[in-house]
N, C-alpha and C. Protein backbone atom coordinates (compact mmCIF):
# COMPACT_ATOMS: atom_id res chain seq x y z
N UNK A 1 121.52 89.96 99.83
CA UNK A 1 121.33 90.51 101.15
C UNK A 1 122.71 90.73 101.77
N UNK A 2 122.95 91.81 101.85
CA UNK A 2 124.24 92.45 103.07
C UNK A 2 124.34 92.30 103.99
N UNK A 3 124.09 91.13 104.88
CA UNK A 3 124.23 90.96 106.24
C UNK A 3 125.37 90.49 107.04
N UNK A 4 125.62 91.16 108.00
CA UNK A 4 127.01 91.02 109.16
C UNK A 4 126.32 90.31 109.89
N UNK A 5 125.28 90.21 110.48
CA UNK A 5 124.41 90.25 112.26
C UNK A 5 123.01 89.75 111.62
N UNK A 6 122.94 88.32 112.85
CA UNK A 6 121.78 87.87 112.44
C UNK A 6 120.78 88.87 113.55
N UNK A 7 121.19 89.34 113.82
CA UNK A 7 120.15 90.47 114.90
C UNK A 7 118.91 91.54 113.81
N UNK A 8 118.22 91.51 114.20
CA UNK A 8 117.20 92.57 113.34
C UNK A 8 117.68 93.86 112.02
N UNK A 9 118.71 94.53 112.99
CA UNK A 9 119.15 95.52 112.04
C UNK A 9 120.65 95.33 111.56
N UNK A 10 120.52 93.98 111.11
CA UNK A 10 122.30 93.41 110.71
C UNK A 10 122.53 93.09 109.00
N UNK A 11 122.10 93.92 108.75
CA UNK A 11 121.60 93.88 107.35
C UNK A 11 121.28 95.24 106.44
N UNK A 12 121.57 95.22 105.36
CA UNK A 12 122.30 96.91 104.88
C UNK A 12 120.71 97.27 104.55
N UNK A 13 119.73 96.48 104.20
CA UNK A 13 118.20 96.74 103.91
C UNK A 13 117.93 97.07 104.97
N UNK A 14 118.02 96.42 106.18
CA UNK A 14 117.25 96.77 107.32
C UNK A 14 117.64 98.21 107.64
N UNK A 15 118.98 98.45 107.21
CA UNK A 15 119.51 99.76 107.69
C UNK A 15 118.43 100.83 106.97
N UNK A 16 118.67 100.56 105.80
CA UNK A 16 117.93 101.70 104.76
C UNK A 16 115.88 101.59 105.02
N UNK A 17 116.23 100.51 105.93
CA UNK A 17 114.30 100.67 105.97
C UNK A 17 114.46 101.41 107.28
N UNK A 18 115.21 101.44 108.67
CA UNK A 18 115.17 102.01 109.41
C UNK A 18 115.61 103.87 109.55
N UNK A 19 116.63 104.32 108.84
CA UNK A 19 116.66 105.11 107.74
C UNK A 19 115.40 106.27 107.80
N UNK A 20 114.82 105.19 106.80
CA UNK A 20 113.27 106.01 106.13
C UNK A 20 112.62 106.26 107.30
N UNK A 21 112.63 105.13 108.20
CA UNK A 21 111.30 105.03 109.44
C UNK A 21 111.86 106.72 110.19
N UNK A 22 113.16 106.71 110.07
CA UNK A 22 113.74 107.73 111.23
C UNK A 22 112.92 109.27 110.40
N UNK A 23 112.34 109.12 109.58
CA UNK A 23 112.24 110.87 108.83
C UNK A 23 110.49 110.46 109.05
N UNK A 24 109.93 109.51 109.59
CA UNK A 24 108.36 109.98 109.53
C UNK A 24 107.89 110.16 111.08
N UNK A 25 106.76 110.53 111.04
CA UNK A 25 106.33 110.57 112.70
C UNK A 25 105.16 109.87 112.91
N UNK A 26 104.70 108.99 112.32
CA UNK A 26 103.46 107.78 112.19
C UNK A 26 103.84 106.44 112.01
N UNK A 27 102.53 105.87 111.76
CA UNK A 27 102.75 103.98 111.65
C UNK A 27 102.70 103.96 110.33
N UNK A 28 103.03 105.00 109.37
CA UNK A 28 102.36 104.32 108.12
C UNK A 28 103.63 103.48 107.46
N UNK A 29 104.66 103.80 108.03
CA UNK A 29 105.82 102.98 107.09
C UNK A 29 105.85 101.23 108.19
N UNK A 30 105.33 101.36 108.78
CA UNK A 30 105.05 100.23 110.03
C UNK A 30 104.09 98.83 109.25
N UNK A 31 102.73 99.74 109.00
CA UNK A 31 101.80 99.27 108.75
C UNK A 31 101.95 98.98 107.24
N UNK A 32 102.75 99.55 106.27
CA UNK A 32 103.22 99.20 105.18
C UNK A 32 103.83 97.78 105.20
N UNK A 33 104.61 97.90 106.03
CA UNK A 33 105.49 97.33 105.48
C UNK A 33 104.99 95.97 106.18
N UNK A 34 104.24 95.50 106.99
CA UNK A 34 103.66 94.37 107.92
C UNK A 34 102.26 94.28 107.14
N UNK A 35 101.88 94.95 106.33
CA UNK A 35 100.52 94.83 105.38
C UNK A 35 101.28 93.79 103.96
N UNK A 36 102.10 94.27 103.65
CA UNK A 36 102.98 93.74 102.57
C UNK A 36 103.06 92.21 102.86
N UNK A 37 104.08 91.65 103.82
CA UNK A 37 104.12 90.30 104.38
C UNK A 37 102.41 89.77 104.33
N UNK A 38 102.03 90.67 105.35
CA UNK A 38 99.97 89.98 105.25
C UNK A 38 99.00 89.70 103.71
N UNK A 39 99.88 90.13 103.44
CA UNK A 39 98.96 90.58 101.64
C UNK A 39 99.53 89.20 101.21
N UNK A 40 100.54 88.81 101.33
CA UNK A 40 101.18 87.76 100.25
C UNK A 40 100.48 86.40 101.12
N UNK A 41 100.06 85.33 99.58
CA UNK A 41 99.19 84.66 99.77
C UNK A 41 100.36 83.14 100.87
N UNK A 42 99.85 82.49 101.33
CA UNK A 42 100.79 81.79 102.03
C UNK A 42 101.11 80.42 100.85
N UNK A 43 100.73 80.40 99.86
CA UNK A 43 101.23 79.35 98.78
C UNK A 43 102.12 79.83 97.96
N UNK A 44 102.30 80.99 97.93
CA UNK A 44 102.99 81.99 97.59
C UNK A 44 104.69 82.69 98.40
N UNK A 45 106.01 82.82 97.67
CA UNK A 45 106.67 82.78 98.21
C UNK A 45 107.14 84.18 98.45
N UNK A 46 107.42 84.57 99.77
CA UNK A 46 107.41 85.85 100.52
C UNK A 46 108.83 86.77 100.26
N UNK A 47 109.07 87.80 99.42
CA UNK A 47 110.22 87.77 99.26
C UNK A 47 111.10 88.44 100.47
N UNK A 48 112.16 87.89 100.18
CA UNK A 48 113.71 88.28 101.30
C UNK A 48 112.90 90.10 102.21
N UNK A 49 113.27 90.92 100.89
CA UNK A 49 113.05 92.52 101.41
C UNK A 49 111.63 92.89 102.29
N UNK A 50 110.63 92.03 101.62
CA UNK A 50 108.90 92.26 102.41
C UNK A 50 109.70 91.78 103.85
N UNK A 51 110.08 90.51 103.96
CA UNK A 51 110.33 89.39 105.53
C UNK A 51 111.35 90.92 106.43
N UNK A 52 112.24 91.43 105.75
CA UNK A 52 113.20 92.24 106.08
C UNK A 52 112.68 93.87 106.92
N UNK A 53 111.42 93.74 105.90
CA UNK A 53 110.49 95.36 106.38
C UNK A 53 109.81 94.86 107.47
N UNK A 54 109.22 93.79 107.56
CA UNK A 54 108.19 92.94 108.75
C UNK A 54 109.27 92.67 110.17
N UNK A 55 110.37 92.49 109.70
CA UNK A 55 111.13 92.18 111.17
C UNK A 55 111.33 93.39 111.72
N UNK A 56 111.69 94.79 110.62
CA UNK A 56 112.02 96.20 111.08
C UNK A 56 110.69 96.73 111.85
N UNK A 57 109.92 96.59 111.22
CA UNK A 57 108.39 96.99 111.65
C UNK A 57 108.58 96.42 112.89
N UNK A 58 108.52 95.17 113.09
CA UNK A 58 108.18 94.32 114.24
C UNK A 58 109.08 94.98 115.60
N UNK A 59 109.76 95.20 115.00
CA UNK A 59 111.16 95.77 116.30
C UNK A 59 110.46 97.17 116.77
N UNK A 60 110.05 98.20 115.52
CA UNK A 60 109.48 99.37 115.68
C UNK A 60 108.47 99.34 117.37
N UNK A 61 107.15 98.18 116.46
CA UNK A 61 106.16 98.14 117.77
C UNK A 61 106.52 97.68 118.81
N UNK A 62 107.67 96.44 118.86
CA UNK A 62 108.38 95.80 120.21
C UNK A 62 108.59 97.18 121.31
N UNK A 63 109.04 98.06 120.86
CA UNK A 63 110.35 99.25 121.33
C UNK A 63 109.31 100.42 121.43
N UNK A 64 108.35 100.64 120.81
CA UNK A 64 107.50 101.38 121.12
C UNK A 64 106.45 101.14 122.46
N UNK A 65 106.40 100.05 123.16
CA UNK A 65 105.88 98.91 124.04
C UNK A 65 106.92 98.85 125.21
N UNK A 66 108.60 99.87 125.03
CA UNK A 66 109.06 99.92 126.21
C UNK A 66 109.93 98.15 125.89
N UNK A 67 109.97 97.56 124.92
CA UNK A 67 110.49 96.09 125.10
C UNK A 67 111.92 96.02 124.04
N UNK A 68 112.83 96.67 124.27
CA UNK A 68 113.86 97.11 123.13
C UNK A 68 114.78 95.78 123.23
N UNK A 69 115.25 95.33 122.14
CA UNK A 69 116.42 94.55 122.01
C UNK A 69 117.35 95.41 121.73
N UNK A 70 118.88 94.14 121.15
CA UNK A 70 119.96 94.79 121.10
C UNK A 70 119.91 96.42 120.56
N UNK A 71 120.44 97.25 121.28
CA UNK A 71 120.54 98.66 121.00
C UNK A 71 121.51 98.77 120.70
N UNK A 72 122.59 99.08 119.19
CA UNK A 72 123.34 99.60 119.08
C UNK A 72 123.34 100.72 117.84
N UNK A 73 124.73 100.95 117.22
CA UNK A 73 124.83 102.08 116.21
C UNK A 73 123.21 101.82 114.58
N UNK A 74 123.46 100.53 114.29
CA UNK A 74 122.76 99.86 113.97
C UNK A 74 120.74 100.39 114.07
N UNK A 75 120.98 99.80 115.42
CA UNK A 75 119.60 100.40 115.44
C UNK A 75 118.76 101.20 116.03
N UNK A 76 120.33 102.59 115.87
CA UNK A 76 119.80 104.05 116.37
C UNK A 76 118.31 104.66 115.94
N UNK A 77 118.49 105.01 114.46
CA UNK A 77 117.37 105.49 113.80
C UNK A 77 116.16 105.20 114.28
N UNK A 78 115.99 103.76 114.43
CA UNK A 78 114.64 103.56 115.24
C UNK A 78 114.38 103.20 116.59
N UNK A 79 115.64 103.48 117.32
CA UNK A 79 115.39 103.94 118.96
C UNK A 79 115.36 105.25 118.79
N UNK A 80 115.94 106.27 117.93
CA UNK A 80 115.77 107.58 118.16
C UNK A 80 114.37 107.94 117.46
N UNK A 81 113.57 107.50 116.68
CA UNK A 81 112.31 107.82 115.81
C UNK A 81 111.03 107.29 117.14
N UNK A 82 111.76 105.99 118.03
CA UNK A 82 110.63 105.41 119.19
C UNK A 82 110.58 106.91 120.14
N UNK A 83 111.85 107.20 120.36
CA UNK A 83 111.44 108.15 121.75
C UNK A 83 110.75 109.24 121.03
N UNK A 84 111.09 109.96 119.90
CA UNK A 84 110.37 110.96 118.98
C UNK A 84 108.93 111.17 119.08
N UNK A 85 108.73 109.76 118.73
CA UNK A 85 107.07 110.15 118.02
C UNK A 85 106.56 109.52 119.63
N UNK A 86 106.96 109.10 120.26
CA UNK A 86 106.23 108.20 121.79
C UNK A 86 104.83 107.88 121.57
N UNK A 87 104.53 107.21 120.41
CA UNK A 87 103.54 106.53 120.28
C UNK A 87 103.28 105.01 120.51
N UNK A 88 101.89 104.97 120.71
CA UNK A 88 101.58 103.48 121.21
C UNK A 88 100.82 102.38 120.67
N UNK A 89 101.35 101.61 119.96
CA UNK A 89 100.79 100.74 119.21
C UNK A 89 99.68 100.19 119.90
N UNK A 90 98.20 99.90 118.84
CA UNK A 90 97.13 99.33 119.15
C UNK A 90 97.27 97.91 119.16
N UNK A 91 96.21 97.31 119.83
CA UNK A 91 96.32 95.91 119.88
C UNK A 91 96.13 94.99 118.51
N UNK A 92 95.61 96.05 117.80
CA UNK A 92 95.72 95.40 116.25
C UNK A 92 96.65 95.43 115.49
N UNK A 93 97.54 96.33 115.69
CA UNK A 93 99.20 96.56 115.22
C UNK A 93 99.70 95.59 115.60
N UNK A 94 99.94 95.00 117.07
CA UNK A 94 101.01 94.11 117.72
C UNK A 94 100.15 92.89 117.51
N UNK A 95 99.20 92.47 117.24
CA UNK A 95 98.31 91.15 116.55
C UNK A 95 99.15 91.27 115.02
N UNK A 96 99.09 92.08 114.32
CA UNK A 96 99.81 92.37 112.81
C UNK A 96 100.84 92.19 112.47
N UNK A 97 101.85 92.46 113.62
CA UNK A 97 103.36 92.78 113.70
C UNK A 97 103.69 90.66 114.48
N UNK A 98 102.86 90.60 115.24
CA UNK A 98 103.23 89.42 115.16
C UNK A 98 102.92 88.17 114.28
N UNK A 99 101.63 88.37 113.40
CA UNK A 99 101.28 87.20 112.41
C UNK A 99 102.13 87.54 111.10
N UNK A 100 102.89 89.03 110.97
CA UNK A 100 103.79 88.98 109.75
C UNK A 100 105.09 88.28 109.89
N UNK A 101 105.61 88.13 111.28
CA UNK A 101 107.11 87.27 111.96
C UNK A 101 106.76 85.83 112.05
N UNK A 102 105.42 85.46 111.83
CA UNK A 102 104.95 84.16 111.63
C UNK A 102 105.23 83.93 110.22
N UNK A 103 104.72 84.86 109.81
CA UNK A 103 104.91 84.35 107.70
C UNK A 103 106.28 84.21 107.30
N UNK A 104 106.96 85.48 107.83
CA UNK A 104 108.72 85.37 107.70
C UNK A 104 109.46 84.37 107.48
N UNK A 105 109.02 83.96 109.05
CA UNK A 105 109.22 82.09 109.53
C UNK A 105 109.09 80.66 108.80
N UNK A 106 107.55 81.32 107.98
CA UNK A 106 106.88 80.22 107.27
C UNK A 106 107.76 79.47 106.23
N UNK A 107 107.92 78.48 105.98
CA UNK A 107 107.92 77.53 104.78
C UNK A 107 108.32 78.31 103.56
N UNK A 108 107.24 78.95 103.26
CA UNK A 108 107.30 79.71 102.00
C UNK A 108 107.94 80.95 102.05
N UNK A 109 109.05 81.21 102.48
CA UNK A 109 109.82 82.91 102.88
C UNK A 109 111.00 82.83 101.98
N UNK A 110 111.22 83.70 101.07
CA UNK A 110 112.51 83.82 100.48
C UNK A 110 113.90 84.14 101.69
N UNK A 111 113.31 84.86 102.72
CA UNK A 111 114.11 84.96 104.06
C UNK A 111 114.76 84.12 104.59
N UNK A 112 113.69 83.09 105.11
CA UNK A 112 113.72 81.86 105.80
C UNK A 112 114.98 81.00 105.16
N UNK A 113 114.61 80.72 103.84
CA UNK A 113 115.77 79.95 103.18
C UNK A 113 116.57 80.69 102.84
N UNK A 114 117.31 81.97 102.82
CA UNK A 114 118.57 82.33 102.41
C UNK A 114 119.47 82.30 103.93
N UNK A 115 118.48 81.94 104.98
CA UNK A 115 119.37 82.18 106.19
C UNK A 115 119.76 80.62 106.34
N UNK A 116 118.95 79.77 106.05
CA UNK A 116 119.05 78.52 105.92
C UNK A 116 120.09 77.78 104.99
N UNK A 117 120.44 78.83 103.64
CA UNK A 117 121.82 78.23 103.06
C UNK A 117 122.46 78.81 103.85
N UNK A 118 122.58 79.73 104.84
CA UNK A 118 123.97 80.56 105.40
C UNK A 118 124.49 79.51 106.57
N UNK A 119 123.63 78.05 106.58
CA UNK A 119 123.95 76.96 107.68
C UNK A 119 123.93 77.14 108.77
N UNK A 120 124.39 76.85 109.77
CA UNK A 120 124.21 77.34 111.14
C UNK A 120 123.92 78.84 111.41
N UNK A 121 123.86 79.60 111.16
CA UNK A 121 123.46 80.90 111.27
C UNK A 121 122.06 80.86 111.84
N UNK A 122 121.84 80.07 110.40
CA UNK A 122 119.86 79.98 110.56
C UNK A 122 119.39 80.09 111.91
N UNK A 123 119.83 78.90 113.34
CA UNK A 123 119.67 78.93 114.50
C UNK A 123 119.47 80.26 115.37
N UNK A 124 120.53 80.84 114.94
CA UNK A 124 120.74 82.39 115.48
C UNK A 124 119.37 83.06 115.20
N UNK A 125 119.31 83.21 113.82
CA UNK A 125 118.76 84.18 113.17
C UNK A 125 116.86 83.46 113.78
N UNK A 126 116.88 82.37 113.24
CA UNK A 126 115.07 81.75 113.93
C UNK A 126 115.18 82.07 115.34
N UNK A 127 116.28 82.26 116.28
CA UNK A 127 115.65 82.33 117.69
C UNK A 127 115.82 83.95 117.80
N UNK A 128 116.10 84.84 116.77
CA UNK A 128 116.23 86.24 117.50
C UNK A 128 114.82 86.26 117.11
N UNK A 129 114.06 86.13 115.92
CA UNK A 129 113.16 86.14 115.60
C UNK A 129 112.03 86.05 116.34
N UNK A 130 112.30 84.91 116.99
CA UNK A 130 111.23 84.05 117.83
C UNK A 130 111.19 85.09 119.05
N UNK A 131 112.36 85.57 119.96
CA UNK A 131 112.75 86.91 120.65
C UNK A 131 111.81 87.84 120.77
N UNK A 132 112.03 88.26 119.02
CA UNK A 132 111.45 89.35 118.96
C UNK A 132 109.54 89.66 118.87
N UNK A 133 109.34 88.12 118.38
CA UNK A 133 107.73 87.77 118.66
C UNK A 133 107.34 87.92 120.11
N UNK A 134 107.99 87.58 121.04
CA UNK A 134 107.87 87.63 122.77
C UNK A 134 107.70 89.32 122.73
N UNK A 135 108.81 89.79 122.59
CA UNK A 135 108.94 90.88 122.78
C UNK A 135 107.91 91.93 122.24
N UNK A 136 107.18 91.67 120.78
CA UNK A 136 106.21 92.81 120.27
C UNK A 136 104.95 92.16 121.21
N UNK A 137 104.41 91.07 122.30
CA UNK A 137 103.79 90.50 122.99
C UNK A 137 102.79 89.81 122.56
């Protein structure tokens, strides 16, 4: 994992998933990628890139909801793809988008523990997280 910034889009994956999101005009790369995290069984360990698409997703519906975090160069593509498509996530999306930032979180996340060898970071990185659960509501 390529990461500078424990912030959502601080990470060279997150870049390239936000990227893709910027060339469609629907939820389907949303709902992909937060179906993925939901699909994987919870005894089962969640890998790094699924946790990585679920936080991008998650930011997607946050920001689509009018609730944007840090805005920078970073995470143009999907402030510029939010005002684009000005669509509005259903209450079953932002129920989705938040039980996949739960699994992320979980025990079993290849995510969870690579931020966790990065040592204190981890702190950072679990409370933007937690942030960004407030924020998709």
């Amino acid at each position: 994992m390529g990461a500078w910034a424990t912030d959502s889009f601080g990470c060279d994956e997150a870049c390239d998933w936000a990227d893709r999101l910027r060339r469609s005009t629907d939820f389907v790369a949303v709902e992909t990628a937060l179906d993925e995290v939901l699909a994987t069984a919870d005894d089962v360990e969640l890998h790094a890139l699924a946790g990585i698409g679920a936080i991008c997703a998650a930011e997607a519906v946050a920001r689509l909801q009018g609730r944007f975090g840090l805005r920078d160069a970073y995470s143009q593509d999907v402030d510029d793809w939010v005002e684009r498509v000005a669509l509005q996530p259903s209450p079953a999306l932002v129920d989705k988008a938040r039980r996949a930032l739960d699994r992320v979180l979980a025990e079993r996340s290849e995510l969870r523990l690579l931020w966790e060898d990065a040592g204190d970071l981890v702190v950072a990185w679990r409370a933007g997280v937690q942030e960004l659960k407030v924020r998709v509501g």
